[in-house]
C-alpha atoms as a PDB file:
ATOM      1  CA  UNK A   1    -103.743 -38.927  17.977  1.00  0.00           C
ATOM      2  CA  UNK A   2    -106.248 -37.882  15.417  1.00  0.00           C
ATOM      3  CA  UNK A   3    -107.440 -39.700  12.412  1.00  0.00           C
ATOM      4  CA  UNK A   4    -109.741 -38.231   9.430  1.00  0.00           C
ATOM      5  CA  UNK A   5    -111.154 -40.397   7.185  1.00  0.00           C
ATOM      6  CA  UNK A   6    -112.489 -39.032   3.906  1.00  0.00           C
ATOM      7  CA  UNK A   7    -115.381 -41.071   1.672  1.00  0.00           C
ATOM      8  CA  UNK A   8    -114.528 -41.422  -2.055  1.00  0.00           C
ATOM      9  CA  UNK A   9    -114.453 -38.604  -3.878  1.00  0.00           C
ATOM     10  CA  UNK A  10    -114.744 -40.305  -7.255  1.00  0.00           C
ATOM     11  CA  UNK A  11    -114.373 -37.029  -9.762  1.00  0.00           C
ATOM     12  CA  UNK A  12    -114.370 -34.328  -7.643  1.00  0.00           C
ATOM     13  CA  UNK A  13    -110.911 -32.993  -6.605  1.00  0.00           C
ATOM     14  CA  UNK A  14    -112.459 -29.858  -5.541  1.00  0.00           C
ATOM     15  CA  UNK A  15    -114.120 -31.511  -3.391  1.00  0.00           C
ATOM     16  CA  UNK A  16    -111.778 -33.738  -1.999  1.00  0.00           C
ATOM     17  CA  UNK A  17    -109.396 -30.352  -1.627  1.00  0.00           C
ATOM     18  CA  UNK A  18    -111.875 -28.484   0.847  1.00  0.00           C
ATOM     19  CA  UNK A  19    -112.318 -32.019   2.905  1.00  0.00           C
ATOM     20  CA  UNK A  20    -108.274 -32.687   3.383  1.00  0.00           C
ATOM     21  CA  UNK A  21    -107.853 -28.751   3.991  1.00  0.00           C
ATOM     22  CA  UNK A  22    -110.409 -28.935   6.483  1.00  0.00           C
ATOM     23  CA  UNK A  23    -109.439 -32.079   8.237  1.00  0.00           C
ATOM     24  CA  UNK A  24    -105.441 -31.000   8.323  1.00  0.00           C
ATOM     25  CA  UNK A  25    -105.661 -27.387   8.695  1.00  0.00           C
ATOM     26  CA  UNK A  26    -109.126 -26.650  10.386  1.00  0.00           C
ATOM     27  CA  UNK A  27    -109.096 -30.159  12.932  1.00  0.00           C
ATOM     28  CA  UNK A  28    -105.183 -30.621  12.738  1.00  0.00           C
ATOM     29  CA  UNK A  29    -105.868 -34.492  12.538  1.00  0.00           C
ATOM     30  CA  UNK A  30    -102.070 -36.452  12.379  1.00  0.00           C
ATOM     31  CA  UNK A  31    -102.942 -38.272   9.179  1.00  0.00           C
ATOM     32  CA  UNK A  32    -105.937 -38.157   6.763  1.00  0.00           C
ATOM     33  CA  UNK A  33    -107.046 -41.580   5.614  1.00  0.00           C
ATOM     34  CA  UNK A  34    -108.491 -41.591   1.717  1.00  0.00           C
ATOM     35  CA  UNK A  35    -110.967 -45.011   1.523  1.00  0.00           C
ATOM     36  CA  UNK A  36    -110.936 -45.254  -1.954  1.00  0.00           C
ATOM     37  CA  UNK A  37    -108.822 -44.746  -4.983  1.00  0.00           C
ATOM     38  CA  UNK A  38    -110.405 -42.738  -8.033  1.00  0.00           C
ATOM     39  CA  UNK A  39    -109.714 -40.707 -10.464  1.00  0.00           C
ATOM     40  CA  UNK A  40    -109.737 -37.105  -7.747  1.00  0.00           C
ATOM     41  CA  UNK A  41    -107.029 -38.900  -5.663  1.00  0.00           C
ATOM     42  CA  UNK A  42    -104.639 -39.008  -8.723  1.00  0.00           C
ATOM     43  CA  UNK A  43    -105.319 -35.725  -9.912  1.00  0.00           C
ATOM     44  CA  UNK A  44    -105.494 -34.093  -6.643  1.00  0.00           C
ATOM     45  CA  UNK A  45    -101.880 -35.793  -5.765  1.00  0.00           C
ATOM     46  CA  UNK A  46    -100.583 -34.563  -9.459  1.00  0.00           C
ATOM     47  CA  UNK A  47    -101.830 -31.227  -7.747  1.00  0.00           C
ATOM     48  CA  UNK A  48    -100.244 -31.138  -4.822  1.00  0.00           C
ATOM     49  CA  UNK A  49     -96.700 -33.222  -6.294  1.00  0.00           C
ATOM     50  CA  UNK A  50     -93.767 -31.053  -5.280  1.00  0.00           C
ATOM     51  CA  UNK A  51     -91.532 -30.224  -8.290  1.00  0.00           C
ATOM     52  CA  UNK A  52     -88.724 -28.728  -5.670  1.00  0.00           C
ATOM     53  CA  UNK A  53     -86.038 -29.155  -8.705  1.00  0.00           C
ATOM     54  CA  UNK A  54     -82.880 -29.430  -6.235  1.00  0.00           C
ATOM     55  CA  UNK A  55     -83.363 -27.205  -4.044  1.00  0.00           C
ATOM     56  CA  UNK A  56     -85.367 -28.364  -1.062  1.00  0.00           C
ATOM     57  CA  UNK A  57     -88.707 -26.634  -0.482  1.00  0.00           C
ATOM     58  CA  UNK A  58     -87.682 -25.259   2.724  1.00  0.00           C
ATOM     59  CA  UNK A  59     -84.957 -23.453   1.074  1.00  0.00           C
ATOM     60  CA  UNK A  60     -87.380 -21.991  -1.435  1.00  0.00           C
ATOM     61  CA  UNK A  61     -89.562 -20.721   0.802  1.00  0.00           C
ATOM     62  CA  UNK A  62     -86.429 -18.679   2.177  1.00  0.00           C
ATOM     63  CA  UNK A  63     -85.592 -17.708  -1.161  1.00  0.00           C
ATOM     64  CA  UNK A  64     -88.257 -16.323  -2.310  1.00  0.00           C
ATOM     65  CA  UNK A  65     -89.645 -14.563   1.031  1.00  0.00           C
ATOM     66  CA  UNK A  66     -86.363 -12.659   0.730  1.00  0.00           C
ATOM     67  CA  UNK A  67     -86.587 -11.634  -2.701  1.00  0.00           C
ATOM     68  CA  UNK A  68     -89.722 -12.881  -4.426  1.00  0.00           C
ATOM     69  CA  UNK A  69     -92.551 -11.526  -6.416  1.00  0.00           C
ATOM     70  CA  UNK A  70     -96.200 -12.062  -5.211  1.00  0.00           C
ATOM     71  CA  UNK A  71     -96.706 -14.113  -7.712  1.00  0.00           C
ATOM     72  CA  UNK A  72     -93.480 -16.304  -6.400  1.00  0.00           C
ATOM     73  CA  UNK A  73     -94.222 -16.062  -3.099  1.00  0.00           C
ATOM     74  CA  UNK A  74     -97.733 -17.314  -3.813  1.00  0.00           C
ATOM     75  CA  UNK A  75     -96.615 -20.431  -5.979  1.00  0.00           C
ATOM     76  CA  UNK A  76     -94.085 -21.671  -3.479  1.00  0.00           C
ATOM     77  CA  UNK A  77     -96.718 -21.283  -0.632  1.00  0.00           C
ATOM     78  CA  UNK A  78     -99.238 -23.613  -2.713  1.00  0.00           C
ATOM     79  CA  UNK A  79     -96.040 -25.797  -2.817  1.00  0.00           C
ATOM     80  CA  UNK A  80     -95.648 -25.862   0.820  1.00  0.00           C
ATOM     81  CA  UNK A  81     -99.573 -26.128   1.241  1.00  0.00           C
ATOM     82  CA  UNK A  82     -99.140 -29.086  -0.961  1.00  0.00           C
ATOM     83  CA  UNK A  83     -96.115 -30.881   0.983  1.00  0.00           C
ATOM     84  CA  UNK A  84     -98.407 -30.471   4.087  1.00  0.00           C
ATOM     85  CA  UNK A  85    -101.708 -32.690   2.529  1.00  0.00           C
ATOM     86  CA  UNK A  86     -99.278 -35.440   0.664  1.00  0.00           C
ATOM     87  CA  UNK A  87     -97.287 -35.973   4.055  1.00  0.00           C
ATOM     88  CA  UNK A  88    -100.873 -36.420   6.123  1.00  0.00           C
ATOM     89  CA  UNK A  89    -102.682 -38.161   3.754  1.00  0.00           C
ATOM     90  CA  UNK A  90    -102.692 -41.543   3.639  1.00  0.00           C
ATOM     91  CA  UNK A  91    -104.741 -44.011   1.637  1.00  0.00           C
ATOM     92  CA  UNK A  92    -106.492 -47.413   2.606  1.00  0.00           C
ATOM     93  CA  UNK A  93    -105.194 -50.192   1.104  1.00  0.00           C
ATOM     94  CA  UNK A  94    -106.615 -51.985  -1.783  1.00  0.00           C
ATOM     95  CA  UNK A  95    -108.739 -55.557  -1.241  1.00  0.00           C
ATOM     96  CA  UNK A  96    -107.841 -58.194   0.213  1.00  0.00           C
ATOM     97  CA  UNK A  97    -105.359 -56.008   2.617  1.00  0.00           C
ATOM     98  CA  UNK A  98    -106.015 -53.495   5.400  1.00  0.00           C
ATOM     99  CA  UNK A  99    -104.664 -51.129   7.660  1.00  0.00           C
ATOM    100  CA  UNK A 100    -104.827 -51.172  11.218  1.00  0.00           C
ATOM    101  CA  UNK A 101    -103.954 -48.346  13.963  1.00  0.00           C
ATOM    102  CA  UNK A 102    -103.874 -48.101  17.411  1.00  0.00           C
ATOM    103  CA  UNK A 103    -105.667 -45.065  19.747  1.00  0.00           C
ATOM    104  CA  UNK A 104    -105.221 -45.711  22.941  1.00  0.00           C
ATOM    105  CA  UNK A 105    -105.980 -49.044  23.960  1.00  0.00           C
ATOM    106  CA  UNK A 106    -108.365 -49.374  20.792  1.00  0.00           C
ATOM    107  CA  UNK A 107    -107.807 -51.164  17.527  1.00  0.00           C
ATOM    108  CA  UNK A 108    -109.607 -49.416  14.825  1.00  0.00           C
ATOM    109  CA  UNK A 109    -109.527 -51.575  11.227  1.00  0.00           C
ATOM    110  CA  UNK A 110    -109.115 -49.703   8.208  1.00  0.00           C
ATOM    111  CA  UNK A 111    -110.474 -51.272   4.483  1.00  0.00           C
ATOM    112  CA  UNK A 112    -111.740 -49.799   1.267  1.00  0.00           C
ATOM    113  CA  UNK A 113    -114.694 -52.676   0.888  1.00  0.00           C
ATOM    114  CA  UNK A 114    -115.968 -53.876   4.059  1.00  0.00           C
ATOM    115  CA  UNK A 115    -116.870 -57.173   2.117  1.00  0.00           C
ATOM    116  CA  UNK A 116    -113.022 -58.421   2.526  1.00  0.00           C
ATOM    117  CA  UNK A 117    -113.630 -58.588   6.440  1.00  0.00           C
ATOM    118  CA  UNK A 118    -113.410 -61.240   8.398  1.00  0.00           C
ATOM    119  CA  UNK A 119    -114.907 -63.089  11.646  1.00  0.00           C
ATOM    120  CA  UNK A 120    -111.290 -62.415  12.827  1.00  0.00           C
ATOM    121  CA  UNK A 121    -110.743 -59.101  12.048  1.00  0.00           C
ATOM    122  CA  UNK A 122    -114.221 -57.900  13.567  1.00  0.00           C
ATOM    123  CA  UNK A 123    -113.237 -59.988  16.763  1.00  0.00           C
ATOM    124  CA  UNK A 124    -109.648 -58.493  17.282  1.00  0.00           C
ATOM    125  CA  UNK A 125    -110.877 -54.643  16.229  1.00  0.00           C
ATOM    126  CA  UNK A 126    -112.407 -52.303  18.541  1.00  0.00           C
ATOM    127  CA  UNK A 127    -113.617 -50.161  15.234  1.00  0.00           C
ATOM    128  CA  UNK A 128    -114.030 -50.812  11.730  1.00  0.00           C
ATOM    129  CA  UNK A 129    -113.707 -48.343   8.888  1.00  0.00           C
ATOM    130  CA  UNK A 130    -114.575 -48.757   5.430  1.00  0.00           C
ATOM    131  CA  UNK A 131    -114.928 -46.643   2.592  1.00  0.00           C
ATOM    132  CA  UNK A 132    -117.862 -48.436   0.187  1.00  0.00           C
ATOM    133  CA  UNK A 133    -120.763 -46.993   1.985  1.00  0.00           C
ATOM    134  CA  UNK A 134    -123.657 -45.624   0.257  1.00  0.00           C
ATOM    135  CA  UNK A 135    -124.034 -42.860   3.309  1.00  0.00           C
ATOM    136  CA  UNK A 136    -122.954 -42.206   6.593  1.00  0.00           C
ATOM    137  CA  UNK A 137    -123.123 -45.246   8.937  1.00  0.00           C
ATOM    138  CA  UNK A 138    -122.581 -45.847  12.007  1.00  0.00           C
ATOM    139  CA  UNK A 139    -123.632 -49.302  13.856  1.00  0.00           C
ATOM    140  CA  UNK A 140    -122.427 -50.469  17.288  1.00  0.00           C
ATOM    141  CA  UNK A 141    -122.725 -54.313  17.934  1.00  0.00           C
ATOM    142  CA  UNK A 142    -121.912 -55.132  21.590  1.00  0.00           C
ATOM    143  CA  UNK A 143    -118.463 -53.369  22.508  1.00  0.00           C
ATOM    144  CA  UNK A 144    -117.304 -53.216  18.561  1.00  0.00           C
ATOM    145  CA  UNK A 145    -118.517 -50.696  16.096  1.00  0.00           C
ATOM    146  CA  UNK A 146    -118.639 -50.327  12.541  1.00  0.00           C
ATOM    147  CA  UNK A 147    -118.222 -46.585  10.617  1.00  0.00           C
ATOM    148  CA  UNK A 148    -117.738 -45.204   7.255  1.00  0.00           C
ATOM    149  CA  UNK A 149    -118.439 -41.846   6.240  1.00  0.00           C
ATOM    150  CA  UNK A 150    -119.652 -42.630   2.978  1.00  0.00           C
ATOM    151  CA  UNK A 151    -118.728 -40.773  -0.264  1.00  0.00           C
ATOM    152  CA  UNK A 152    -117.739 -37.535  -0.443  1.00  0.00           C
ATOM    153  CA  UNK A 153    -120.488 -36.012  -2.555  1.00  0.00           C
ATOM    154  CA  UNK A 154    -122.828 -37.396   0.763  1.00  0.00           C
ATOM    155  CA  UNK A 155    -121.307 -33.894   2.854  1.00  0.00           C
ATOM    156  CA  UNK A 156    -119.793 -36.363   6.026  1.00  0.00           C
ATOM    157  CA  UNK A 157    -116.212 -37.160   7.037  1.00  0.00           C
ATOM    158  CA  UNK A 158    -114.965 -38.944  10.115  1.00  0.00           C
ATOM    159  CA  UNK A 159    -112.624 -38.009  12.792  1.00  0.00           C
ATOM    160  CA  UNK A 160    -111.841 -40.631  15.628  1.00  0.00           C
ATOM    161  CA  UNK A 161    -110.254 -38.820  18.213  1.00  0.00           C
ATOM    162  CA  UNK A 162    -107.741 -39.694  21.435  1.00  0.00           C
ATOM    163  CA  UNK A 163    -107.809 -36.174  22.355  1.00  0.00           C
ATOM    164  CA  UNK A 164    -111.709 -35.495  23.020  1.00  0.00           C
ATOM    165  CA  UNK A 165    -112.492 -33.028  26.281  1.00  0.00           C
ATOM    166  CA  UNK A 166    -115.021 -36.140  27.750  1.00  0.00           C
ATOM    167  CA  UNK A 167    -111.866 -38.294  28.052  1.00  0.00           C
ATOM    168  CA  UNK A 168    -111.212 -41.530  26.084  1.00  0.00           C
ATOM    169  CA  UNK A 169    -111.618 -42.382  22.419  1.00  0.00           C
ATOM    170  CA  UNK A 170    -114.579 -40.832  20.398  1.00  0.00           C
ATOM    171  CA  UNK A 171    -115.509 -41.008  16.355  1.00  0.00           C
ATOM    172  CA  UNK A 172    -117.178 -37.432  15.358  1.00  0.00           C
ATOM    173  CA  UNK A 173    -118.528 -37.450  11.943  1.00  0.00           C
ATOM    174  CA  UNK A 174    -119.071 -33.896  10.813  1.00  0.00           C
ATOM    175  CA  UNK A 175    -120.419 -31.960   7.375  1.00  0.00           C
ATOM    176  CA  UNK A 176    -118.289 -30.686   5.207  1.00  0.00           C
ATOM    177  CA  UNK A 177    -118.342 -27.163   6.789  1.00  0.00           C
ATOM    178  CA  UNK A 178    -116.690 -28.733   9.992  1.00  0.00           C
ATOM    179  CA  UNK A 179    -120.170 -29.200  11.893  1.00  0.00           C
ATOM    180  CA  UNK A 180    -120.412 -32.219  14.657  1.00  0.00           C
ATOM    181  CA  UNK A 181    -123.197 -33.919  13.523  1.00  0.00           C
ATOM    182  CA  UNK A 182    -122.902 -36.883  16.325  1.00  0.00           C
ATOM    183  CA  UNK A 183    -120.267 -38.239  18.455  1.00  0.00           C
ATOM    184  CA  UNK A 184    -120.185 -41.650  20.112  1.00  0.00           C
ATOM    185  CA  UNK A 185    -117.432 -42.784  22.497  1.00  0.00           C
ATOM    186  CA  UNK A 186    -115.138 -46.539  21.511  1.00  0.00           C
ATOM    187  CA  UNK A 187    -115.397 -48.842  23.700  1.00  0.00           C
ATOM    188  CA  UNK A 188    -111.748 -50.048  25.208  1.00  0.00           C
ATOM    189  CA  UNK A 189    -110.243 -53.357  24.653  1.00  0.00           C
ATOM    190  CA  UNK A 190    -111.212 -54.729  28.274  1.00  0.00           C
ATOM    191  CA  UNK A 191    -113.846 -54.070  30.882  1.00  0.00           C
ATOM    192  CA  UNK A 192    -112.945 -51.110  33.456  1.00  0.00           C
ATOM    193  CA  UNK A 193    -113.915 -52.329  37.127  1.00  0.00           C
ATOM    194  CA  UNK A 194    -113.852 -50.205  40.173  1.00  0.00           C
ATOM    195  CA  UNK A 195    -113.756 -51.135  43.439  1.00  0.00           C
ATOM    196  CA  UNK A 196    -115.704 -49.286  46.306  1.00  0.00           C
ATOM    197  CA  UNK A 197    -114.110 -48.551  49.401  1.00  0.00           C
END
């Protein structure tokens, strides 16, 4: 599984556009987590709202790639580009709840304003995300880790990864042109021991 998270965007939609597009189309994360709620998440879901009337948007895709103008056939594709962000993105919830997920055996903790955490939820989380940072942060204490991307208008998103080439689980934060700027494997929920022969 993939996960993107995406800073506050605050006004800019355009903005907020290139960041989903390149997280779900460019990375092909599973689900795009927004950590805030402004005034570019409303108007880029108003954007991206599917007015299918009733027929389905599958079937107007059909339609109109049999017999539609290029202006048609363009419309109903930004329709179909739009289905695709709504049904990946995701939004953190507002204070005093949060979101949790699973990757692999790691628990990564999801909240908007990282002042509505508690002892408890650092203790049980392998990771934890939040969206009110002034910049990209990242600070490990012992096995347990704390991220957020910061806003938007700072150029970094976040990608924590179960599907990384070195094996394991591993937050990337990258620019906004889909550069690595560091990665840092997450620490599992217990200790790994070998035994030598």
């Amino acid at each position: 599984m993939r996960l993107g998270f995406i800073g506050p965007a605050n006004s800019d939609v355009a903005a907020l556009e290139r960041a989903a597009k390149l997280l779900i189309c460019d990375v092909e994360v599973d689900s795009v987590i927004y950590l805030g709620e402004d005034e570019a998440l409303r108007a880029f879901m108003a954007k991206h709202q599917s007015d299918t009337g009733d027929a389905p948007l599958e079937q107007q895709v059909a339609d109109v790639a049999a017999r539609g103008t290029a202006g048609e056939i363009e419309e109903v594709l930004r329709k179909l580009r739009g289905a695709r962000y709504l049904g990946k993105l995701r939004i953190a919830p507002p204070a005093p709840r949060r979101a949790m997920e699973m990757l692999d055996d790691r628990i990564a903790l999801i909240v908007r304003n990282k002042s509505t955490i508690g002892e408890e939820d650092v203790i049980n989380s392998n990771i934890v995300v939040y969206g009110d940072g002034a910049e990209l942060m990242f600070k490990r204490f012992g096995p347990r880790c704390f991220f957020s991307p910061g806003p938007l208008e700072t150029g970094h998103l976040g990608v924590l990864d179960d599907q990384c080439e070195a094996g394991g689980v591993v937050l990337k934060a990258m620019t906004s042109n889909g550069e690595v700027c560091w990665s840092e494997p997450i620490q599992g929920r217990g200790a790994k021991v070998m035994v030598a022969p």
